[in-house]
N, C-alpha and C. Protein backbone atom coordinates (compact mmCIF):
# COMPACT_ATOMS: atom_id res chain seq x y z
N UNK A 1 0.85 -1.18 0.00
CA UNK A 1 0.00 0.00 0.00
C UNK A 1 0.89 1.23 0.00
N UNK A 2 0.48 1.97 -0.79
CA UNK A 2 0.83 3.50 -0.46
C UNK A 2 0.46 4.45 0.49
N UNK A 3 0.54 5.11 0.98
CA UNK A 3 0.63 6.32 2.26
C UNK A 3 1.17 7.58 1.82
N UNK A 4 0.80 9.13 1.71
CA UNK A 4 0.71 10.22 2.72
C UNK A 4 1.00 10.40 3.50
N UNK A 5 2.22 11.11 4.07
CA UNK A 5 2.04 11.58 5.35
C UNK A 5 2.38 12.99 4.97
N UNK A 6 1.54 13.62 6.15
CA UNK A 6 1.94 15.64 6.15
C UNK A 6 2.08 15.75 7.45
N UNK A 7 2.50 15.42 8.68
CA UNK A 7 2.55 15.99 9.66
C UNK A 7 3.89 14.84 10.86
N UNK A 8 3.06 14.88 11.55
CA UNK A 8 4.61 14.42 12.66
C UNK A 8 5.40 12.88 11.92
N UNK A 9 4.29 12.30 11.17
CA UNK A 9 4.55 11.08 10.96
C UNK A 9 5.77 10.88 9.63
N UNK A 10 5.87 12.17 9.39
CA UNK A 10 7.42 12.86 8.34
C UNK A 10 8.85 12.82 9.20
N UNK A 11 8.28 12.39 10.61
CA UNK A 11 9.68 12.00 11.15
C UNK A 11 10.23 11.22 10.93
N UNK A 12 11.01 10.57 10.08
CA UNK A 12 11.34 9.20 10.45
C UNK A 12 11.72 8.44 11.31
N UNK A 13 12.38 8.47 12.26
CA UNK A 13 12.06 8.22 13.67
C UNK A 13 10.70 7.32 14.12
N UNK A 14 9.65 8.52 14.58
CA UNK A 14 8.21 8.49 14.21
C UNK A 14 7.87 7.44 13.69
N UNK A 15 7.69 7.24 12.29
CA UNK A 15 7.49 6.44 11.39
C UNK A 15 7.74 5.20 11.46
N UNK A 16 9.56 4.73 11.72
CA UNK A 16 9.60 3.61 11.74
C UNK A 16 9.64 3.15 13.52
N UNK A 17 9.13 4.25 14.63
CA UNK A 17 8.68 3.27 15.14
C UNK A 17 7.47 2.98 15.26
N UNK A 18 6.77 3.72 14.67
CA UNK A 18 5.51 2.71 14.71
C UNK A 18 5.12 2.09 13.28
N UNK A 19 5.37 2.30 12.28
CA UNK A 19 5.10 1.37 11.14
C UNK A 19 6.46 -0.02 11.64
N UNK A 20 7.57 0.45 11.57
CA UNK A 20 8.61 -0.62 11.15
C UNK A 20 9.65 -0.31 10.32
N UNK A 21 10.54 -1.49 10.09
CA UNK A 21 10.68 -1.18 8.90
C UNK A 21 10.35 -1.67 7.47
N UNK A 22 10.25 -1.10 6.32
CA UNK A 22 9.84 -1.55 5.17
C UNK A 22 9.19 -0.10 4.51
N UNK A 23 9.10 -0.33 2.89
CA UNK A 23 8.44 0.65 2.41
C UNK A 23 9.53 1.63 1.83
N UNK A 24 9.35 2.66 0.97
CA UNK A 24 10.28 3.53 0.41
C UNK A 24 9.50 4.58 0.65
N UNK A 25 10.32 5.93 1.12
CA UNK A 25 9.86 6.96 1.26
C UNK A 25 10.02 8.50 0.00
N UNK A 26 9.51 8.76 -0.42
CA UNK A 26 10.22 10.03 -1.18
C UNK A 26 9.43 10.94 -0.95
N UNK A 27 10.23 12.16 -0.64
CA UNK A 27 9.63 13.47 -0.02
C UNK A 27 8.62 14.07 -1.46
N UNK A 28 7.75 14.91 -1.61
CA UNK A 28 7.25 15.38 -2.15
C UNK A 28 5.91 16.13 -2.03
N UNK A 29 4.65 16.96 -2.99
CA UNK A 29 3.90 17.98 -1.95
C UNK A 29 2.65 17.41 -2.54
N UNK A 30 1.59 17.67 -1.78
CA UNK A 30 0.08 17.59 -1.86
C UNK A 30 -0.74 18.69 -2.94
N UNK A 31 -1.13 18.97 -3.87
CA UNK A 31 -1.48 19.76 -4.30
C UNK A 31 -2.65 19.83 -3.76
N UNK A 32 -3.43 21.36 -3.50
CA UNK A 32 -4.81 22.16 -2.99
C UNK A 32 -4.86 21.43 -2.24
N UNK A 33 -3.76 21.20 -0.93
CA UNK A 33 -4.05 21.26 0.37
C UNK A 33 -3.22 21.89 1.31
N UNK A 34 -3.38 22.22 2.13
CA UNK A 34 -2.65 22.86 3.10
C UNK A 34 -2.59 22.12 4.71
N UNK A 35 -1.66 21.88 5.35
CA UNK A 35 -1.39 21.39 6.67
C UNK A 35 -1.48 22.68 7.87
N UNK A 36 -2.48 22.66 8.31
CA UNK A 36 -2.81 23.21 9.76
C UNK A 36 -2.73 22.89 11.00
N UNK A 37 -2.40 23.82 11.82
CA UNK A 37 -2.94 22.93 13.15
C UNK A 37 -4.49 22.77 13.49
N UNK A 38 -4.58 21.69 14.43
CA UNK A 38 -6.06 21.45 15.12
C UNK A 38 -6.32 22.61 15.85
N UNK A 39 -7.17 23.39 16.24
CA UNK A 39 -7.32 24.47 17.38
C UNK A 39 -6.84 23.62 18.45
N UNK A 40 -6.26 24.71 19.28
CA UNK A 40 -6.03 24.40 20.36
C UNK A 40 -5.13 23.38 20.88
N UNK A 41 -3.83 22.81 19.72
CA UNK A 41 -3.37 21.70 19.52
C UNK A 41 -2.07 22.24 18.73
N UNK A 42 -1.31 20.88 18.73
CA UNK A 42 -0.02 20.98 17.99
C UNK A 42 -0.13 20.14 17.07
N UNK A 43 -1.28 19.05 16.75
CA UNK A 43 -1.66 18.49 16.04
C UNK A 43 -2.09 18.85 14.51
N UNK A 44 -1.50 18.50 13.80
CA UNK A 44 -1.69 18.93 12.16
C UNK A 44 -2.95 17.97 11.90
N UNK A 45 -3.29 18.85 10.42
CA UNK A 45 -4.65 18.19 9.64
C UNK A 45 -4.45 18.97 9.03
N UNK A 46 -5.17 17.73 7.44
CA UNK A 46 -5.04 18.24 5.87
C UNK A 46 -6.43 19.05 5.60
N UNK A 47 -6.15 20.50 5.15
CA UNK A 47 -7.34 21.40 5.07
C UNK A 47 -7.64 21.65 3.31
N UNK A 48 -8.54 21.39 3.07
CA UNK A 48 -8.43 21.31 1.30
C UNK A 48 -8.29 22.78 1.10
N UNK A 49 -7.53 23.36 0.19
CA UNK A 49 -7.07 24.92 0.16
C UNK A 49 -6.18 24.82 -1.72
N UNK A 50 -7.30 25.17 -2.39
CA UNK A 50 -7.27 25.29 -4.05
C UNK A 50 -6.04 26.50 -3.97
N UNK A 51 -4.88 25.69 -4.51
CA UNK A 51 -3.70 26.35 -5.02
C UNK A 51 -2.58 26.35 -4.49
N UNK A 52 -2.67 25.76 -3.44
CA UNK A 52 -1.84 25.44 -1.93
C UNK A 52 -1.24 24.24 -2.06
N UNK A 53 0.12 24.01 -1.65
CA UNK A 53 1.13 22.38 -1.76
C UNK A 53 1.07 22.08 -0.25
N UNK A 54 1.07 21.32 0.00
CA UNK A 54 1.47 20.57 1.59
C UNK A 54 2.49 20.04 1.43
N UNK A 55 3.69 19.84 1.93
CA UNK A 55 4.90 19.46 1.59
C UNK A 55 4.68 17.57 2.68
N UNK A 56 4.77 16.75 2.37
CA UNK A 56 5.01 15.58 3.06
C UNK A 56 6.19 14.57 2.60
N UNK A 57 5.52 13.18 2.69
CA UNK A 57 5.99 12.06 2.60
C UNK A 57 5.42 10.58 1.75
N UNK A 58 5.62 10.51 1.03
CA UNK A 58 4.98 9.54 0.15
C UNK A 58 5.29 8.07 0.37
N UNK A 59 4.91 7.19 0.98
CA UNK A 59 5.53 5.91 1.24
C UNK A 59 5.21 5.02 0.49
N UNK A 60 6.22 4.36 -0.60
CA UNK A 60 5.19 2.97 -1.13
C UNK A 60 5.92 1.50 -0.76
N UNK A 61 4.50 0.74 -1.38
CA UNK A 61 5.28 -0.59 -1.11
C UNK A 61 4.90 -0.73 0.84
N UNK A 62 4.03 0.12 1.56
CA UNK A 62 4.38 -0.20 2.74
C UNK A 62 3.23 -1.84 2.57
N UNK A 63 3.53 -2.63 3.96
CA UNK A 63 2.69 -4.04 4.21
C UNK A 63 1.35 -3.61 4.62
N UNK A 64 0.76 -4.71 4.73
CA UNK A 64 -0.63 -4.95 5.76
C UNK A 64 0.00 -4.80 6.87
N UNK A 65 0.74 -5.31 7.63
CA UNK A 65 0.74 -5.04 8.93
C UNK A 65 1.19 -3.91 9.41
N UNK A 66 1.86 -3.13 8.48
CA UNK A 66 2.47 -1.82 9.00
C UNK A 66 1.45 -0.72 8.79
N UNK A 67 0.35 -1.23 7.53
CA UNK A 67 -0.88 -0.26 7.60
C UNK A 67 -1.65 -0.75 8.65
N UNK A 68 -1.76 -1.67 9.25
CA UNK A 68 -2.29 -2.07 10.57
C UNK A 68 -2.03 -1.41 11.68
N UNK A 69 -0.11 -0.93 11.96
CA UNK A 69 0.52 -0.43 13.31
C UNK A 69 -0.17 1.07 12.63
N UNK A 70 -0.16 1.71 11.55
CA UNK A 70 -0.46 3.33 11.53
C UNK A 70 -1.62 3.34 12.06
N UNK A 71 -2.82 2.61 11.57
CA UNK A 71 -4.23 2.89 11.81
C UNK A 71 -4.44 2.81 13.15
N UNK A 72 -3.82 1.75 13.71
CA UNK A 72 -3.68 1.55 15.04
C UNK A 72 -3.32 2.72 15.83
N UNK A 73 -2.36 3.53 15.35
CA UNK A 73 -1.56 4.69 16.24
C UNK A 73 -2.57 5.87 15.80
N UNK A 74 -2.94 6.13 14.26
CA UNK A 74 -4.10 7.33 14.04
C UNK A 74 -5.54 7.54 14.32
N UNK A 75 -5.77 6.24 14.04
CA UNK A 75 -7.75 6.18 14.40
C UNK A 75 -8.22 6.46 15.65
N UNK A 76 -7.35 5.84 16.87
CA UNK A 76 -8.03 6.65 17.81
C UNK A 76 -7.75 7.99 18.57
N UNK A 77 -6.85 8.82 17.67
CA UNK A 77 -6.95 10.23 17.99
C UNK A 77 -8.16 10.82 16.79
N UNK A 78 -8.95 10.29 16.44
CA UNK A 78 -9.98 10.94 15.40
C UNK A 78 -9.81 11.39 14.59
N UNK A 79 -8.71 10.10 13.58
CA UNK A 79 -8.26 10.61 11.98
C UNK A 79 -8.70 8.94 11.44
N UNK A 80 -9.19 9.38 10.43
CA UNK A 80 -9.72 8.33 9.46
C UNK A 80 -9.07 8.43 8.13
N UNK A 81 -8.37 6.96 7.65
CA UNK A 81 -7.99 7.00 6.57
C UNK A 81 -8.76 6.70 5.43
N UNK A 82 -8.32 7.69 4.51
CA UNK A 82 -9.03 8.42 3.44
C UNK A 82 -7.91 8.14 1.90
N UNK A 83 -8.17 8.46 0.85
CA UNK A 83 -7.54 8.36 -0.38
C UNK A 83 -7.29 10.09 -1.24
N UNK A 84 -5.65 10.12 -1.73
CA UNK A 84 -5.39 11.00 -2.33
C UNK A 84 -4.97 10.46 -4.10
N UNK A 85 -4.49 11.60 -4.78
CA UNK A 85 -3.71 11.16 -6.07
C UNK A 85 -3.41 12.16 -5.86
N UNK A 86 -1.81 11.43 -5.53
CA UNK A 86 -0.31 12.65 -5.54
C UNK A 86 0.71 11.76 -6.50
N UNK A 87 1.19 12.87 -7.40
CA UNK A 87 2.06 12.21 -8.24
C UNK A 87 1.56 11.20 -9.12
N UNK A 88 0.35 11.11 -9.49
CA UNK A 88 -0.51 9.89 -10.29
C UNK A 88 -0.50 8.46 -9.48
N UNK A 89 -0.36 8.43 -8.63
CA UNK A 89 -0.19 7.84 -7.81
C UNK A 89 -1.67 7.71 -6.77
N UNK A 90 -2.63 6.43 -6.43
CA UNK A 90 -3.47 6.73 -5.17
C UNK A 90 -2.95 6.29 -4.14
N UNK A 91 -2.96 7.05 -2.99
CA UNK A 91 -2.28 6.56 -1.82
C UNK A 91 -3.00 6.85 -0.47
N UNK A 92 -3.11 6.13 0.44
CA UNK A 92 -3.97 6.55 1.49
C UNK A 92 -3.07 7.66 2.10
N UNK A 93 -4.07 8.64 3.20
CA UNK A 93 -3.52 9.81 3.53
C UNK A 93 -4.84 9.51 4.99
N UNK A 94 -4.32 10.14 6.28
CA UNK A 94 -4.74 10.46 7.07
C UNK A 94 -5.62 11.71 7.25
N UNK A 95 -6.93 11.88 7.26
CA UNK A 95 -7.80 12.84 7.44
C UNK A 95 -8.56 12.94 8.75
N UNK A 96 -8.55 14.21 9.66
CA UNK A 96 -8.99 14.95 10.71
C UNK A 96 -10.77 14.37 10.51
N UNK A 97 -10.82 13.78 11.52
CA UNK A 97 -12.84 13.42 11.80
C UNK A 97 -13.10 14.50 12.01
N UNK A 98 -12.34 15.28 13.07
CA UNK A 98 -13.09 16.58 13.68
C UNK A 98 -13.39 17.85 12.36
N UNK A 99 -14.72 17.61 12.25
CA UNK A 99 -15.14 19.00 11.10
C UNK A 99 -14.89 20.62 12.32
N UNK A 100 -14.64 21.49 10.69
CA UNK A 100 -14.31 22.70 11.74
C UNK A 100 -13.66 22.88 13.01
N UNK A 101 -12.33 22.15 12.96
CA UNK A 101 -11.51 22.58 14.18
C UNK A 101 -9.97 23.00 13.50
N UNK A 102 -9.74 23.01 12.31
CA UNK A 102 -8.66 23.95 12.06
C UNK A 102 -8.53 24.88 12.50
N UNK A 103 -7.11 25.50 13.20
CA UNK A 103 -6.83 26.77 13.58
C UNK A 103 -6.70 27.95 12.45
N UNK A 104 -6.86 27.81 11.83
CA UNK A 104 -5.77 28.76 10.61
C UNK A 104 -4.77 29.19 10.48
N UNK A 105 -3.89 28.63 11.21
CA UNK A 105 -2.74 28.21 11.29
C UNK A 105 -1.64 26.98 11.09
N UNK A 106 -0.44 27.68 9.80
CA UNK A 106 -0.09 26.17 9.42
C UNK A 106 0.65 25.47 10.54
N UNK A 107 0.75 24.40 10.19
CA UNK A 107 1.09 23.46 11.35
C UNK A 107 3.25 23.15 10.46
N UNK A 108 3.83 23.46 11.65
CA UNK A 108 5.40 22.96 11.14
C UNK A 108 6.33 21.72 11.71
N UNK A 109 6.80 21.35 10.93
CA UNK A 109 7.01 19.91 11.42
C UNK A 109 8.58 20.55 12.17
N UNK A 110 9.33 21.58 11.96
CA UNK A 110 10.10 21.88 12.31
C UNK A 110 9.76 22.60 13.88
N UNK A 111 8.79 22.74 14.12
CA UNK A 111 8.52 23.39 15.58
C UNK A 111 7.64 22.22 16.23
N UNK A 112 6.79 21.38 15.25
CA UNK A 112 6.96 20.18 16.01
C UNK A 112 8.08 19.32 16.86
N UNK A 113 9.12 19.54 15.71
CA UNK A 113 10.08 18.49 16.53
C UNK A 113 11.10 19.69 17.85
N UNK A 114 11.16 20.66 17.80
CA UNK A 114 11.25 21.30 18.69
C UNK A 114 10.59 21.37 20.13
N UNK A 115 9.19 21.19 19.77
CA UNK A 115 8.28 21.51 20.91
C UNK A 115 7.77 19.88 21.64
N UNK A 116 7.29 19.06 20.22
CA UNK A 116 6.97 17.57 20.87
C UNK A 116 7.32 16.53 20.11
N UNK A 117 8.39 16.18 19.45
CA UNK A 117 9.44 15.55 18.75
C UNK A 117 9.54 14.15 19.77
N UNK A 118 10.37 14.93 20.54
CA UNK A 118 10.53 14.00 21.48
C UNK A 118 9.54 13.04 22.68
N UNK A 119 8.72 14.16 22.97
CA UNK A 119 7.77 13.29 23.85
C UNK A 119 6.80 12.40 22.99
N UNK A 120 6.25 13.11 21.67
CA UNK A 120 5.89 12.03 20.56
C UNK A 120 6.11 10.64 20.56
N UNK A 121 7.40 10.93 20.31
CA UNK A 121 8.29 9.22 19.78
C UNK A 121 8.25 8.70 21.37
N UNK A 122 8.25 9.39 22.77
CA UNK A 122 8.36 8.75 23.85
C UNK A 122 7.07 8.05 23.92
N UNK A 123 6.51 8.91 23.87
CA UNK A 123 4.90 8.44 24.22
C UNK A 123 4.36 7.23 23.18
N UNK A 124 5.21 7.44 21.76
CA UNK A 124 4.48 6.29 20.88
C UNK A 124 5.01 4.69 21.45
N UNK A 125 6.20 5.25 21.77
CA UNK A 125 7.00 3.79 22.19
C UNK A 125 6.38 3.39 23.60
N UNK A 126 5.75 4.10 24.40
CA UNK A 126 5.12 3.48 25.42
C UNK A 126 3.65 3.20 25.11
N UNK A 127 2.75 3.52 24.29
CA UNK A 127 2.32 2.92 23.87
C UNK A 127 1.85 1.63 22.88
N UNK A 128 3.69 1.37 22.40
CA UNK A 128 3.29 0.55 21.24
C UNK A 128 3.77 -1.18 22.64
N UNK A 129 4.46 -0.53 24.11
CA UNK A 129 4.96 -1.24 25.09
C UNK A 129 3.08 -2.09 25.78
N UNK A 130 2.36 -1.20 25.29
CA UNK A 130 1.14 -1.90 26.30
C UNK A 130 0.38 -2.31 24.94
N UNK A 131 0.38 -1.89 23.41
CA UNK A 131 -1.02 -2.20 22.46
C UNK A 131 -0.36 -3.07 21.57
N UNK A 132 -0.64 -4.45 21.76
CA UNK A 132 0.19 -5.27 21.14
C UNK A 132 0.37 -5.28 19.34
N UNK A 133 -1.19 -4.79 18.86
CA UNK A 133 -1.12 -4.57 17.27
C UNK A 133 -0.12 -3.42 17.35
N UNK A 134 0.44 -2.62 18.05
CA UNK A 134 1.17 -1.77 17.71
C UNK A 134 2.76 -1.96 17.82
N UNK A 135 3.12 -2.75 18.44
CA UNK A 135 4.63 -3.22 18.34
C UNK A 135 4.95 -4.09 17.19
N UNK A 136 5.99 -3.52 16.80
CA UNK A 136 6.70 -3.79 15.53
C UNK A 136 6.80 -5.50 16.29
N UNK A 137 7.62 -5.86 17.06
CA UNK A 137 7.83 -7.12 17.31
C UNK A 137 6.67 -7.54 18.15
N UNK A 138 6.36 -8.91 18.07
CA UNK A 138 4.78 -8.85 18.68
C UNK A 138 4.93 -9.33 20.42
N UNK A 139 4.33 -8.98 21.05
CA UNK A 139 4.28 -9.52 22.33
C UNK A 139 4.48 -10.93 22.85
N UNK A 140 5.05 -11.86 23.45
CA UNK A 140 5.17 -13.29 23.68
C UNK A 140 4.14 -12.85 25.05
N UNK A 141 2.98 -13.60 24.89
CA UNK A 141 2.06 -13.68 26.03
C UNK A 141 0.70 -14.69 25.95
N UNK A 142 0.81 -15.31 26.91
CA UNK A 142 -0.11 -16.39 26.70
C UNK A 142 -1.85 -15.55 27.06
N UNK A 143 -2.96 -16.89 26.56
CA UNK A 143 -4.26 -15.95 26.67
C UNK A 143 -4.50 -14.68 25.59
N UNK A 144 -5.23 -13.74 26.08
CA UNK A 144 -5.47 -13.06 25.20
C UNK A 144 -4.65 -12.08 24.32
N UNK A 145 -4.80 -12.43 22.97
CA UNK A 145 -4.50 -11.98 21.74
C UNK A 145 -4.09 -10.55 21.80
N UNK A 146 -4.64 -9.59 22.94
CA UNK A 146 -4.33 -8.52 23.39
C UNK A 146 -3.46 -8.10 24.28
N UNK A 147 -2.70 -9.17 25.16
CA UNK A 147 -2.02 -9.60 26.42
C UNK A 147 -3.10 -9.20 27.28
N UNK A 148 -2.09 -9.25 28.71
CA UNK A 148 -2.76 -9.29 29.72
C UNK A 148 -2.38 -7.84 30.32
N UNK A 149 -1.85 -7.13 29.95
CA UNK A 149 -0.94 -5.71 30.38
C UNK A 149 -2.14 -5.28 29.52
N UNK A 150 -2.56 -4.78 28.30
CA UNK A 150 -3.69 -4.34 27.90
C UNK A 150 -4.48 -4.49 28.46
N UNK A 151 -5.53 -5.45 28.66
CA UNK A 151 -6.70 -6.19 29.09
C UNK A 151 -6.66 -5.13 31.02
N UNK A 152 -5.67 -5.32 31.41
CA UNK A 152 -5.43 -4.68 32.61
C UNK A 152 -5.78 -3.21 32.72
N UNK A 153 -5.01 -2.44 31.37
CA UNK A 153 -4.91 -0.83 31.89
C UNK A 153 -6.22 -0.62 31.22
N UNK A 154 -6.79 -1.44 30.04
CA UNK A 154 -8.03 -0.71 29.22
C UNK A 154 -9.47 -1.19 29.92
N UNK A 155 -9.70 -2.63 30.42
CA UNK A 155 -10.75 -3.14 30.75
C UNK A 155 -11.09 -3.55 29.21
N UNK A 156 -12.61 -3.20 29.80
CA UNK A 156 -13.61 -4.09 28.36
C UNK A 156 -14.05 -2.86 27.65
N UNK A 157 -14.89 -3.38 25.82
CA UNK A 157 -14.82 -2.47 25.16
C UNK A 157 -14.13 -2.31 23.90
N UNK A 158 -14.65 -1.66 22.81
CA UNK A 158 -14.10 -2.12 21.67
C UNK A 158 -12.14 -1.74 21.33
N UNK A 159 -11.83 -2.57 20.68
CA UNK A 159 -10.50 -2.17 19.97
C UNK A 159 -10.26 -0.77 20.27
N UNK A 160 -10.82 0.31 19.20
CA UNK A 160 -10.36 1.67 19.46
C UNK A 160 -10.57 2.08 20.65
N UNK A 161 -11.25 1.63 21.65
CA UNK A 161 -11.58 2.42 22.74
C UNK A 161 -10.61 2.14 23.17
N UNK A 162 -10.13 0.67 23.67
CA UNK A 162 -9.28 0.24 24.31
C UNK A 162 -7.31 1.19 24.18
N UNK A 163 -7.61 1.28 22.43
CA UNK A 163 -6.16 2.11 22.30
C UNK A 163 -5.90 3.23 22.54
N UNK A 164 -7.20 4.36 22.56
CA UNK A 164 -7.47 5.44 22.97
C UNK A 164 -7.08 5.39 24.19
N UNK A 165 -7.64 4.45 25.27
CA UNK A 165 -7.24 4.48 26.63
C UNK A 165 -5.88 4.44 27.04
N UNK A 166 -5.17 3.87 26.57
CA UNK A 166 -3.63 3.52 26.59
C UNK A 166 -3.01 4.42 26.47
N UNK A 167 -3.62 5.02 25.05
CA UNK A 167 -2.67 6.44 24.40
C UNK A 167 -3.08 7.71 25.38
N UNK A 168 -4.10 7.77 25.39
CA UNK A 168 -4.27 9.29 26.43
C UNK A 168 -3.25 8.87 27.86
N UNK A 169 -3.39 7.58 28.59
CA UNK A 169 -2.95 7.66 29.69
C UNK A 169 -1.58 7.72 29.86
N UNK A 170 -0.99 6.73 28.52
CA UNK A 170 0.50 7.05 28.51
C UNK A 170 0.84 8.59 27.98
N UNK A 171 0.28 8.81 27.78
CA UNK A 171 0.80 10.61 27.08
C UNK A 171 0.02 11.50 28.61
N UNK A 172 -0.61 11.62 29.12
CA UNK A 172 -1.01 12.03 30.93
C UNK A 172 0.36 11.59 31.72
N UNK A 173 0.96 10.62 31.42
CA UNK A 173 2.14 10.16 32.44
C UNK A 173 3.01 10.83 31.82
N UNK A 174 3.58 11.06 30.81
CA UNK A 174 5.02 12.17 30.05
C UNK A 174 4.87 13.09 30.98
């Protein structure tokens, strides 16, 4: 599969720890869109904006399972993957659920990694430590398919809820 990225996930760092490794990357831009922040957030989202490049990351060749660890790490902050054509190319791209919460303000990956670079990649790696679809190497744990360290911090309740829970609480502990 192919991938989009416009925002933190242009780290590489980032990227391969939560995809992995695999996949080829080549930098290049989004045409009539623009990268914003979320209000109230450091969080980027693709804002459709006729005439405007978004500068990202084009990944191809990535697996099923590594589109498994992204969706895993994006869906439950309330981004749904969606389809672009960049470069003649269709490739999935991450899109903001939340209608009307752009700031109008662009979002920089260079004051990202300044400001939350680091606690990012901290926080992803402690979460990819408790959500087993999310570790590159998979958990050795008997019983449930989820371990038992999940099952513990999330309770009961669907998949996304469960990762949502993980991710807010490990990013509350940073």
């Amino acid at each position: 599969m192919d991938l989009f990225v416009f925002g933190s996930l242009r780290d590489p760092r980032l990227f391969h720890l939560i995809a992995g490794e695999g996949g080829t990357p080549t930098e290049t831009v989004l045409p009539d869109y623009r990268v914003e922040r979320v209000a109230g957030t450091t969080v980027p989202m693709l804002v459709p904006a006729v005439g405007e490049l978004s500068k990202g990351v084009l990944w191809r060749g990535l697996s099923e399972a590594q589109m498994e660890r992204l969706d895993a790490y994006e869906l439950p902050w309330d981004y749904s993957r969606g389809s672009v054509v960049i470069d003649g190319i269709k490739a999935g791209v991450y899109f903001a659920d939340l209608p009307n919460v752009a700031s109008g303000e662009l979002w920089s990956l260079e004051t990202w990694e300044q400001q939350d670079g680091d606690v990012s990649r901290m926080a992803a790696a402690e979460i990819a430590l408790h959500c087993r679809h999310l570790a590159v190497r998979p958990f050795v744990n008997s019983g449930s398919p989820y371990g038992r360290e999940r099952r513990l911090m999330c309770g009961q309740g669907a998949k996304r809820d469960r990762t949502k829970c993980v991710a807010r609480r490990a990013i509350r502990q940073l």
